[in-house]
Protein backbone atom coordinates (compact mmCIF):
# COMPACT_ATOMS: atom_id res chain seq x y z
CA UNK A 1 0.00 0.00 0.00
CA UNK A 2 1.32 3.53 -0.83
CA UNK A 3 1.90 5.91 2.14
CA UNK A 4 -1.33 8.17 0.72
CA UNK A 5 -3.38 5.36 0.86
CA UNK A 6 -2.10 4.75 4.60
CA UNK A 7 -3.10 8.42 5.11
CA UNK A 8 -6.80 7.52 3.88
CA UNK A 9 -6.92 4.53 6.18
CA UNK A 10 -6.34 6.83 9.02
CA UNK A 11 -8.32 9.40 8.40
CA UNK A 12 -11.47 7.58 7.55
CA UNK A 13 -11.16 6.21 10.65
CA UNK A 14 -10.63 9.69 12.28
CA UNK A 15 -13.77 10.65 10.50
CA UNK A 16 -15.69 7.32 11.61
CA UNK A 17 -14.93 7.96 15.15
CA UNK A 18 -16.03 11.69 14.98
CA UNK A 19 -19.23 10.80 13.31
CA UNK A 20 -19.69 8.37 16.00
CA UNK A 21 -19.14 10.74 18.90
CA UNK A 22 -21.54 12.91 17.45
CA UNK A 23 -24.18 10.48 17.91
CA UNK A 24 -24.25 10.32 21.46
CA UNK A 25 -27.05 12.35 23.03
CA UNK A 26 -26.54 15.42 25.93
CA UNK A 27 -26.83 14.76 28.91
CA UNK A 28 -29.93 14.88 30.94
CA UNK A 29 -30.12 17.69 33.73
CA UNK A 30 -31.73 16.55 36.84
CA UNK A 31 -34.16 19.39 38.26
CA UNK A 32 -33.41 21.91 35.64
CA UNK A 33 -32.87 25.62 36.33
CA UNK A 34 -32.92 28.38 33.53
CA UNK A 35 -30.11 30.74 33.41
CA UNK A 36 -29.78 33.80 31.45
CA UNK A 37 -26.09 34.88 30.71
CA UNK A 38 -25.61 38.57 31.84
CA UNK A 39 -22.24 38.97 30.55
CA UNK A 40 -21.34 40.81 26.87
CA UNK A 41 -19.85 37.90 25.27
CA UNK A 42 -20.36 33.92 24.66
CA UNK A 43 -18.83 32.00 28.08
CA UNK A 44 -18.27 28.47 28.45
CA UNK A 45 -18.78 27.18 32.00
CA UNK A 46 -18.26 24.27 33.92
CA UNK A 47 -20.76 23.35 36.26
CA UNK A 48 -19.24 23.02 39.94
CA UNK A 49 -21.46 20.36 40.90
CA UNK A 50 -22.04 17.76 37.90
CA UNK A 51 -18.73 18.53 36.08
CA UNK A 52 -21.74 19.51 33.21
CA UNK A 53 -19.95 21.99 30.34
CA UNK A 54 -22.42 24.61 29.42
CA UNK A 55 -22.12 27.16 26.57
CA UNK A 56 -24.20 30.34 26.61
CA UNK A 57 -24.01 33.24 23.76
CA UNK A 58 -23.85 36.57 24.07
CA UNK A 59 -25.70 38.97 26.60
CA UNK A 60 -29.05 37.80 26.81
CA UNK A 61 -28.35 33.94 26.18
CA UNK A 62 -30.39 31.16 28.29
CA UNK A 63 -30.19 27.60 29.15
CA UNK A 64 -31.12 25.42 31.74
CA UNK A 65 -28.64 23.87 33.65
CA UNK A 66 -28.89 21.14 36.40
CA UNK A 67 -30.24 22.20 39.30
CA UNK A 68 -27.55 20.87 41.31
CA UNK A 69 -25.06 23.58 39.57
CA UNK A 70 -27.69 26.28 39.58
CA UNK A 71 -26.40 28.08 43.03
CA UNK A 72 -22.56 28.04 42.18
CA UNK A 73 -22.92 29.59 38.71
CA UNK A 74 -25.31 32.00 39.94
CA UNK A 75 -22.67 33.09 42.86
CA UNK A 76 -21.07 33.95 39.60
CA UNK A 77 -22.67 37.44 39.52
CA UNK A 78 -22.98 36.22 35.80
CA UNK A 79 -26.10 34.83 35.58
CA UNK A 80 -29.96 35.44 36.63
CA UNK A 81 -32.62 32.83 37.04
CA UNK A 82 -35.46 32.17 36.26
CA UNK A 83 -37.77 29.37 37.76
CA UNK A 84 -35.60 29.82 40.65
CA UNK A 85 -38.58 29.99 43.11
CA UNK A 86 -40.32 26.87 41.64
CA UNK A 87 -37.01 24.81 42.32
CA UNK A 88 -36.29 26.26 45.78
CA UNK A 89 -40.45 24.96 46.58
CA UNK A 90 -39.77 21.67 44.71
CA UNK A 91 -36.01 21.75 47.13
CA UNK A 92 -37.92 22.27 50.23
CA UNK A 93 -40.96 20.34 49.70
CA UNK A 94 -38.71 17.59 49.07
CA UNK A 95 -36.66 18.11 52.16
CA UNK A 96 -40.00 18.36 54.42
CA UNK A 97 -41.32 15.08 52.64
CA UNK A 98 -37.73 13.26 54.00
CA UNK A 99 -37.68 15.05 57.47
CA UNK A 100 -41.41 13.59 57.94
CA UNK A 101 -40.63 10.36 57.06
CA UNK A 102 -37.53 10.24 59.11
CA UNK A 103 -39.53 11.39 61.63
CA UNK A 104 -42.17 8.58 61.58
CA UNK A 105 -39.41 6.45 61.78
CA UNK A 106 -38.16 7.82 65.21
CA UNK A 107 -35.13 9.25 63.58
CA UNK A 108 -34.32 12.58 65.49
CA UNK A 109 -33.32 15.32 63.23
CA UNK A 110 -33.71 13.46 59.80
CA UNK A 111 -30.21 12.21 60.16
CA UNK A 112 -29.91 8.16 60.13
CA UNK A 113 -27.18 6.26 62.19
């Protein structure tokens, strides 16, 4: 085989494997958030939580991130939320639910030993 049909070899598979990453689907976000990018131009962002890479464009931009990463990119000063009050009753309401059922269990505090 000549050395530029080598090079074909290898990039076909280069472009096989590219085409194949491109299949796989986003991830989901668990309790999402929406986010709307304050700043002037596009930012990437790793969530502190998850690890989740989000991209917003320019000023005005949103996107819903997991809720889990929600409170560290807001702490940002570069984001503003919305359906922030819906998560924080869906956070608590939660919380109650497994304080009450801890409770009925005779475990003081919520906190199992």
């Amino acid at each position: 085989m000549s050395c530029c049909g080598r090079r074909r070899q290898v990039l076909a598979r280069i472009g096989r494997s590219s085409a194949q990453a491109a299949e796989v689907p986003p991830p989901m976000v668990q309790n999402p958030v929406t986010l709307t990018h304050r700043g002037e131009a596009s930012l990437v962002i790793k969530g502190p939580a998850t690890g989740l890479v989000y991209l917003f464009g320019a000023k005005g931009a949103s996107l819903d991130v997991d809720g889990r990463d929600a409170p560290g990119l807001i702490a940002t000063g570069w984001f503003s939320a919305s359906g922030l009050v819906e998560f924080i009753a869906a956070a608590v309401a939660e919380e109650k639910a497994r304080l009450q059922a801890a409770a009925q269990r005779g475990v003081v505090g919520g906190e199992e030993g």
